[in-house]
N, C-alpha and C. Protein backbone atom coordinates (compact mmCIF):
# COMPACT_ATOMS: atom_id res chain seq x y z
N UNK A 1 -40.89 33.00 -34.38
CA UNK A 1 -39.53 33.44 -34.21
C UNK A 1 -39.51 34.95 -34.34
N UNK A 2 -38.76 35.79 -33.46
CA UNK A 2 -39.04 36.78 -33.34
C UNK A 2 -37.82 37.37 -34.07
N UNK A 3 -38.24 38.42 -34.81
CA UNK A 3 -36.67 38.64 -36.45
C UNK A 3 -36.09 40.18 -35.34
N UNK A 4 -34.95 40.81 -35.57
CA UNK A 4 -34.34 41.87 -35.29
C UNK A 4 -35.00 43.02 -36.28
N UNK A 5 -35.65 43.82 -36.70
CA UNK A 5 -35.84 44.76 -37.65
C UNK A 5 -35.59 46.21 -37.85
N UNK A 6 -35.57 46.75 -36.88
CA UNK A 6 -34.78 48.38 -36.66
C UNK A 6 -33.42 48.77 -37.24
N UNK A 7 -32.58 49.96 -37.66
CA UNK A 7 -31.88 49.73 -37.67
C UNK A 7 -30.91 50.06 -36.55
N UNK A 8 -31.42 50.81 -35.47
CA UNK A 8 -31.55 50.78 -34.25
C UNK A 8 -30.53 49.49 -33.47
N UNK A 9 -31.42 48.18 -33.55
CA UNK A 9 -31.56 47.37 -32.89
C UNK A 9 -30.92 46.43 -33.95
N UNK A 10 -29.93 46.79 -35.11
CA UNK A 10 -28.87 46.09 -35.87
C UNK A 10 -27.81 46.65 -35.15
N UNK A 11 -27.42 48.38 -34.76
CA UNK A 11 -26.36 48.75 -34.75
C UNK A 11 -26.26 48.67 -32.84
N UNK A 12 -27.46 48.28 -32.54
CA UNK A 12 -27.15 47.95 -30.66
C UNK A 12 -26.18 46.50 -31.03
N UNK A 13 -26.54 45.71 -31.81
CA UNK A 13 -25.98 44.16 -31.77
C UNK A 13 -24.31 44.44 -32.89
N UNK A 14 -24.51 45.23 -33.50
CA UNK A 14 -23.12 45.26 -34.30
C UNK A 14 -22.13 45.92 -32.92
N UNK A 15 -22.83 47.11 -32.14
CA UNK A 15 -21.56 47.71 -31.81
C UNK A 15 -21.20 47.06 -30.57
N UNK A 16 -21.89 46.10 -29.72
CA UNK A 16 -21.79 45.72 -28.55
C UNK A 16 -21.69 43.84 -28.36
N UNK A 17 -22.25 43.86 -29.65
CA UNK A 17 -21.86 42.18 -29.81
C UNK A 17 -20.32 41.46 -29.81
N UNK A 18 -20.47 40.24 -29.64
CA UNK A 18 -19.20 39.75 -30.44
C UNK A 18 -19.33 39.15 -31.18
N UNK A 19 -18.01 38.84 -32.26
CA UNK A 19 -18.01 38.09 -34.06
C UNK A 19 -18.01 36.60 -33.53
N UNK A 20 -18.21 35.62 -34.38
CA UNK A 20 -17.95 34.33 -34.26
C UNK A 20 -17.95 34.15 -36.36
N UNK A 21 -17.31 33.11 -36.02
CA UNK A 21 -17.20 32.81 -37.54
C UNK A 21 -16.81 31.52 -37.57
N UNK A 22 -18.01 30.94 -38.85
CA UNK A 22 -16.87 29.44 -39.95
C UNK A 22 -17.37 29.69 -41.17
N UNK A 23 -16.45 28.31 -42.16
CA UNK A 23 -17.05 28.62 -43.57
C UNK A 23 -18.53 28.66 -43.60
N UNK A 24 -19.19 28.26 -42.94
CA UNK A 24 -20.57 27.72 -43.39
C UNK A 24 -21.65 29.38 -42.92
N UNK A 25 -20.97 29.92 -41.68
CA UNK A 25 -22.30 31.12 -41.40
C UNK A 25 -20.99 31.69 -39.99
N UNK A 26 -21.15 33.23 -40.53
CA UNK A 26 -21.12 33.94 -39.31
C UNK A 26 -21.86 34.43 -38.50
N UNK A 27 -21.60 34.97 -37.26
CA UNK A 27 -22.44 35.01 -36.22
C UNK A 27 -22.00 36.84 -35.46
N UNK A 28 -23.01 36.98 -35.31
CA UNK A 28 -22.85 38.88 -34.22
C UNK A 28 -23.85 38.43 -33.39
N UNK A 29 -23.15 38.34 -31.95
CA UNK A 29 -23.96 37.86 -30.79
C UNK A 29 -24.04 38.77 -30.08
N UNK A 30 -25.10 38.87 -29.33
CA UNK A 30 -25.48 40.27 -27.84
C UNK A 30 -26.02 39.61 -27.12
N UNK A 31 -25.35 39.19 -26.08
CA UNK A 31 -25.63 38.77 -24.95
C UNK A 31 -26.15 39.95 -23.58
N UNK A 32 -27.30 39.77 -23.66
CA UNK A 32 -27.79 40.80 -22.34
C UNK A 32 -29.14 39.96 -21.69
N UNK A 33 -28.76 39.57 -20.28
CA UNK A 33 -30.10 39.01 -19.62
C UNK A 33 -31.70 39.26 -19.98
N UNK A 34 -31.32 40.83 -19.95
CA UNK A 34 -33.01 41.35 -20.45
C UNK A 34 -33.43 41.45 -21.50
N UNK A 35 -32.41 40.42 -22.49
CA UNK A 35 -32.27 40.58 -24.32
C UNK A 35 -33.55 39.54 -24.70
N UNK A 36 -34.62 40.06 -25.53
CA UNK A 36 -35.81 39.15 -25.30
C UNK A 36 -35.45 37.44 -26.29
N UNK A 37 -34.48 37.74 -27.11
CA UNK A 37 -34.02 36.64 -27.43
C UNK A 37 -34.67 36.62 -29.12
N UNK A 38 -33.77 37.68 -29.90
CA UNK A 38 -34.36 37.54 -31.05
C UNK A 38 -33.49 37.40 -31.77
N UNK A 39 -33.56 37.28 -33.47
CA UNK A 39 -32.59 36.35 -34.47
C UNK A 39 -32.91 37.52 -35.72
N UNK A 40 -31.72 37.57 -36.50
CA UNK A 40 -31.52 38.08 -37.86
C UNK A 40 -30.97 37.54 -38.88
N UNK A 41 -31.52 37.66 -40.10
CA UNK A 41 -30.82 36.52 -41.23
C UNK A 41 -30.34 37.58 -42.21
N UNK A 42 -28.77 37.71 -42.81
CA UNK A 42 -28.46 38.38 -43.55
C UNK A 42 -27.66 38.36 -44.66
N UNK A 43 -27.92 38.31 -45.72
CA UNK A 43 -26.87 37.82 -46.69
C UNK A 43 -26.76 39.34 -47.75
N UNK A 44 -25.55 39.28 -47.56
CA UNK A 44 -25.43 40.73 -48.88
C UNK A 44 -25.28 40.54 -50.05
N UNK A 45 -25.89 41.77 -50.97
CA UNK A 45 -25.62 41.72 -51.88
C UNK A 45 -24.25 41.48 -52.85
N UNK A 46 -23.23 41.43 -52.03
CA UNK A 46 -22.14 40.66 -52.88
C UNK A 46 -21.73 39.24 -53.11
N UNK A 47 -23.37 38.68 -52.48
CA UNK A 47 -22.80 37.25 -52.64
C UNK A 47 -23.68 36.83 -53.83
N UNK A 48 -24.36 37.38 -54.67
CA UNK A 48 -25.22 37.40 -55.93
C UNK A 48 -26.71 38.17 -55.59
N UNK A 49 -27.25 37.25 -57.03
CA UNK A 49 -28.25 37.97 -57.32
C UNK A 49 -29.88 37.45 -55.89
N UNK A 50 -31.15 38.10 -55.98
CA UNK A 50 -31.78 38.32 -54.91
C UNK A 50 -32.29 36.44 -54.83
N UNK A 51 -32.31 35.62 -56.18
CA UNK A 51 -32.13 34.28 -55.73
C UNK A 51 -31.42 33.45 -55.10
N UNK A 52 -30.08 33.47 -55.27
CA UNK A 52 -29.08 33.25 -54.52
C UNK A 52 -29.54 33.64 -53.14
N UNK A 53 -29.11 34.85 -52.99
CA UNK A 53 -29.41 35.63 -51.66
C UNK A 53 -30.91 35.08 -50.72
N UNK A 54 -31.91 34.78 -51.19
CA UNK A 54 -33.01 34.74 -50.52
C UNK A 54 -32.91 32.50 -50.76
N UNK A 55 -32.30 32.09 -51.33
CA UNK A 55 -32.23 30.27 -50.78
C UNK A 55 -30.49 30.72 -49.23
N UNK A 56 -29.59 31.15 -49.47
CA UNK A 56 -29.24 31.60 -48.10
C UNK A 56 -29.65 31.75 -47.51
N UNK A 57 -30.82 32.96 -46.99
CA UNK A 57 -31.45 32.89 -46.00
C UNK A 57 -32.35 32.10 -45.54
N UNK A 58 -33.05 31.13 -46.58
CA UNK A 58 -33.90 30.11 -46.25
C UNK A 58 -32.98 28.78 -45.41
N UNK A 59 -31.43 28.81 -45.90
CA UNK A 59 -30.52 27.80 -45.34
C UNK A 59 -30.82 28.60 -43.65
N UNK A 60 -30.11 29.38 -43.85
CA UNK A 60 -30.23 29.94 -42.52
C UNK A 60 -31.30 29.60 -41.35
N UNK A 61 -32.07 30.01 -41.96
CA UNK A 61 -33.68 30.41 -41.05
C UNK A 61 -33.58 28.74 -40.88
N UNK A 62 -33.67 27.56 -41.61
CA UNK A 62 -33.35 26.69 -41.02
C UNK A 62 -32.91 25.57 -40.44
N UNK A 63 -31.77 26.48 -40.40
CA UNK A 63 -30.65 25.77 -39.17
C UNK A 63 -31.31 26.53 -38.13
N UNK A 64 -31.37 27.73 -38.00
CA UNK A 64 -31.93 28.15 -36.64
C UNK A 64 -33.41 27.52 -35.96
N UNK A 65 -34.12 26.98 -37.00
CA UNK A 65 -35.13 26.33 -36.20
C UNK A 65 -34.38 25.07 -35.44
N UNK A 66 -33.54 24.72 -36.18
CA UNK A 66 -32.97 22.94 -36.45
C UNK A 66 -32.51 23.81 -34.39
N UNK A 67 -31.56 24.74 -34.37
CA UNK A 67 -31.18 24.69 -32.87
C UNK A 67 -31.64 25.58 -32.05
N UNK A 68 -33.14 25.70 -32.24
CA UNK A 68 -33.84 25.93 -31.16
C UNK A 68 -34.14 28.08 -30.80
N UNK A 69 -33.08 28.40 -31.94
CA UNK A 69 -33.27 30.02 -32.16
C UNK A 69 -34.41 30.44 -32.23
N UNK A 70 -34.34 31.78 -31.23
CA UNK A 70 -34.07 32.36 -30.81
C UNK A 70 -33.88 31.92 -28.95
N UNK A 71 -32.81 31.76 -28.56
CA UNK A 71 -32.33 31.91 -26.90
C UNK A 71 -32.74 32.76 -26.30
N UNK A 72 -33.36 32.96 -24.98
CA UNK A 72 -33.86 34.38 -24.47
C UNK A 72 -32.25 34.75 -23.48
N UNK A 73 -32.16 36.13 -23.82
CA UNK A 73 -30.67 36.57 -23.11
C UNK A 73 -30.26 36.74 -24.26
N UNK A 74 -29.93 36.45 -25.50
CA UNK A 74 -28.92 36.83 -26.05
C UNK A 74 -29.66 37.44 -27.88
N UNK A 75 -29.52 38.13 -28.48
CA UNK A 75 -29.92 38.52 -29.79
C UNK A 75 -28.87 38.02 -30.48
N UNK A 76 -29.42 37.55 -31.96
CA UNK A 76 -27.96 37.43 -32.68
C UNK A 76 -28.62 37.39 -34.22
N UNK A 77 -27.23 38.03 -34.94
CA UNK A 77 -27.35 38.26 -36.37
C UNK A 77 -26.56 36.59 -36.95
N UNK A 78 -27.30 36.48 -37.95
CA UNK A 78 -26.81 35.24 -39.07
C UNK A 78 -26.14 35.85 -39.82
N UNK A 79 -25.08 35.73 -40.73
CA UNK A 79 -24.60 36.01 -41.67
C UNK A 79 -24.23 34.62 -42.42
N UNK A 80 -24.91 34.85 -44.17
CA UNK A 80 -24.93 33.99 -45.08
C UNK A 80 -23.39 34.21 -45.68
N UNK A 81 -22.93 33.08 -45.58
CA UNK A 81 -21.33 33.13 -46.99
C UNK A 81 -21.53 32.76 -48.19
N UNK A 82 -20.67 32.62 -48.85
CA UNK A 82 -20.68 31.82 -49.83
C UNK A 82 -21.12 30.59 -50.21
N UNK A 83 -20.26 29.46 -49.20
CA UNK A 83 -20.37 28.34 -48.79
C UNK A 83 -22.14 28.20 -48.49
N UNK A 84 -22.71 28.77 -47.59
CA UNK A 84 -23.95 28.69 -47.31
C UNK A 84 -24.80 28.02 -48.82
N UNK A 85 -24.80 28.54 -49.67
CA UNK A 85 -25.69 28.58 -50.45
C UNK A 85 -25.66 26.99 -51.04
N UNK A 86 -24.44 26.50 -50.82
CA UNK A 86 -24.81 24.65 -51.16
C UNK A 86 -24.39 23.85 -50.30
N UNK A 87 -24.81 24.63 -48.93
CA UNK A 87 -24.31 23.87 -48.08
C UNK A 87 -26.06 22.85 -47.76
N UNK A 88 -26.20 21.92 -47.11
CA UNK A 88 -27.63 21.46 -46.17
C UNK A 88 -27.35 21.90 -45.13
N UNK A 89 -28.94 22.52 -44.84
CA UNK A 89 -29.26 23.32 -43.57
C UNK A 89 -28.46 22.51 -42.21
N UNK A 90 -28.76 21.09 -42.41
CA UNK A 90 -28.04 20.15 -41.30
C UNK A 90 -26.70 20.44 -41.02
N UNK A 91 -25.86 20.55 -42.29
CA UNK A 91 -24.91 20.98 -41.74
C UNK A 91 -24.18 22.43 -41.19
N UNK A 92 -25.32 23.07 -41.72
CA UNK A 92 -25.41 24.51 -41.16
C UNK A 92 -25.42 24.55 -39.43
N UNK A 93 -26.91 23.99 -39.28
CA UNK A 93 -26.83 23.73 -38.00
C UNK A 93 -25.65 23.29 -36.58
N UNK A 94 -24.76 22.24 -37.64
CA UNK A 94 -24.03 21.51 -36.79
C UNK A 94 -23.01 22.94 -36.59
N UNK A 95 -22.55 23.73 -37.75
CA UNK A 95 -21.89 25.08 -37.05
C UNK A 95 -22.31 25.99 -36.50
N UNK A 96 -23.22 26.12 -36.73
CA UNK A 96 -24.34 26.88 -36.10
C UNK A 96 -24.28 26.88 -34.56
N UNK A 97 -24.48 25.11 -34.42
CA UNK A 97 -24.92 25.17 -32.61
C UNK A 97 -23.01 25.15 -31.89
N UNK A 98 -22.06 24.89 -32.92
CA UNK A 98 -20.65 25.42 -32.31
C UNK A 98 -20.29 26.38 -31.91
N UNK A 99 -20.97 27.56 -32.73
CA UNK A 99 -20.20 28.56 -32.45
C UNK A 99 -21.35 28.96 -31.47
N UNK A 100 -22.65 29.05 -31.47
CA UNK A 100 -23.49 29.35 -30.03
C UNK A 100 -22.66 28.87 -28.74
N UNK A 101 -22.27 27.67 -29.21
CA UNK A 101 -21.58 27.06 -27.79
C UNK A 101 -20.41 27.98 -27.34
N UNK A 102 -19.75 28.00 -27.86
CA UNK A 102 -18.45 28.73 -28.42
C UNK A 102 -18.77 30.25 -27.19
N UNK A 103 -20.09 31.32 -27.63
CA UNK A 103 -20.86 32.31 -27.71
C UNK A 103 -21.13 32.05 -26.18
N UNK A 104 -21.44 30.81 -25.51
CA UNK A 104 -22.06 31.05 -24.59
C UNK A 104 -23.47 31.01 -24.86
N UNK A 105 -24.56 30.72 -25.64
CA UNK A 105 -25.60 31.24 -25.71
C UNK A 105 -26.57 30.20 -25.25
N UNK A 106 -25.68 28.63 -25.15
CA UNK A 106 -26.36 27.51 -24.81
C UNK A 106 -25.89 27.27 -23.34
């Protein structure tokens, strides 16, 4: 899976993307044909400490295997909530692949 890492190539997908959102995970999508189709997992520091924060991103990372992330055409950022952290990845997924739909990305 290919991760987003620049900060470059955070602020191409913040300023040109669009938001999607539910309780479970938000979404910053960039849709561009020649977009090689890569994924970011992000949870901030205001949602606790770096344990908390790093089982979020493990929810995250996968649901995105669970639906097939990274899409070629489109880049997109994860964002961890609250909710995330006791949620099951399964049901991560199931919002997950909504709001892609939602996105266009499927």
């Amino acid at each position: 899976m290919e991760t987003i890492k620049s900060r470059r190539e955070f602020e191409q997908v913040f300023s040109a993307g669009r938001r999607y959102g539910s309780p479970l995970v938000r979404l910053c999508v960039f849709r561009d044909p020649s977009a090689k189709g890569r994924v970011a997992f992000v949870a901030a520091k205001r949602l606790g400490n770096a344990v908390f924060r790093n089982r979020c991103k493990r929810v995250l990372r996968e649901a995105a295997r669970a639906c097939e992330l990274p899409c070629a055409g489109a880049d997109v950022i994860m964002f961890a909530t609250r909710a995330t952290h006791d949620a099951h990845p399964a049901s991560v997924a199931v919002d997950l692949d909504r709001l892609l739909t939602k996105a266009r990305v499927r």
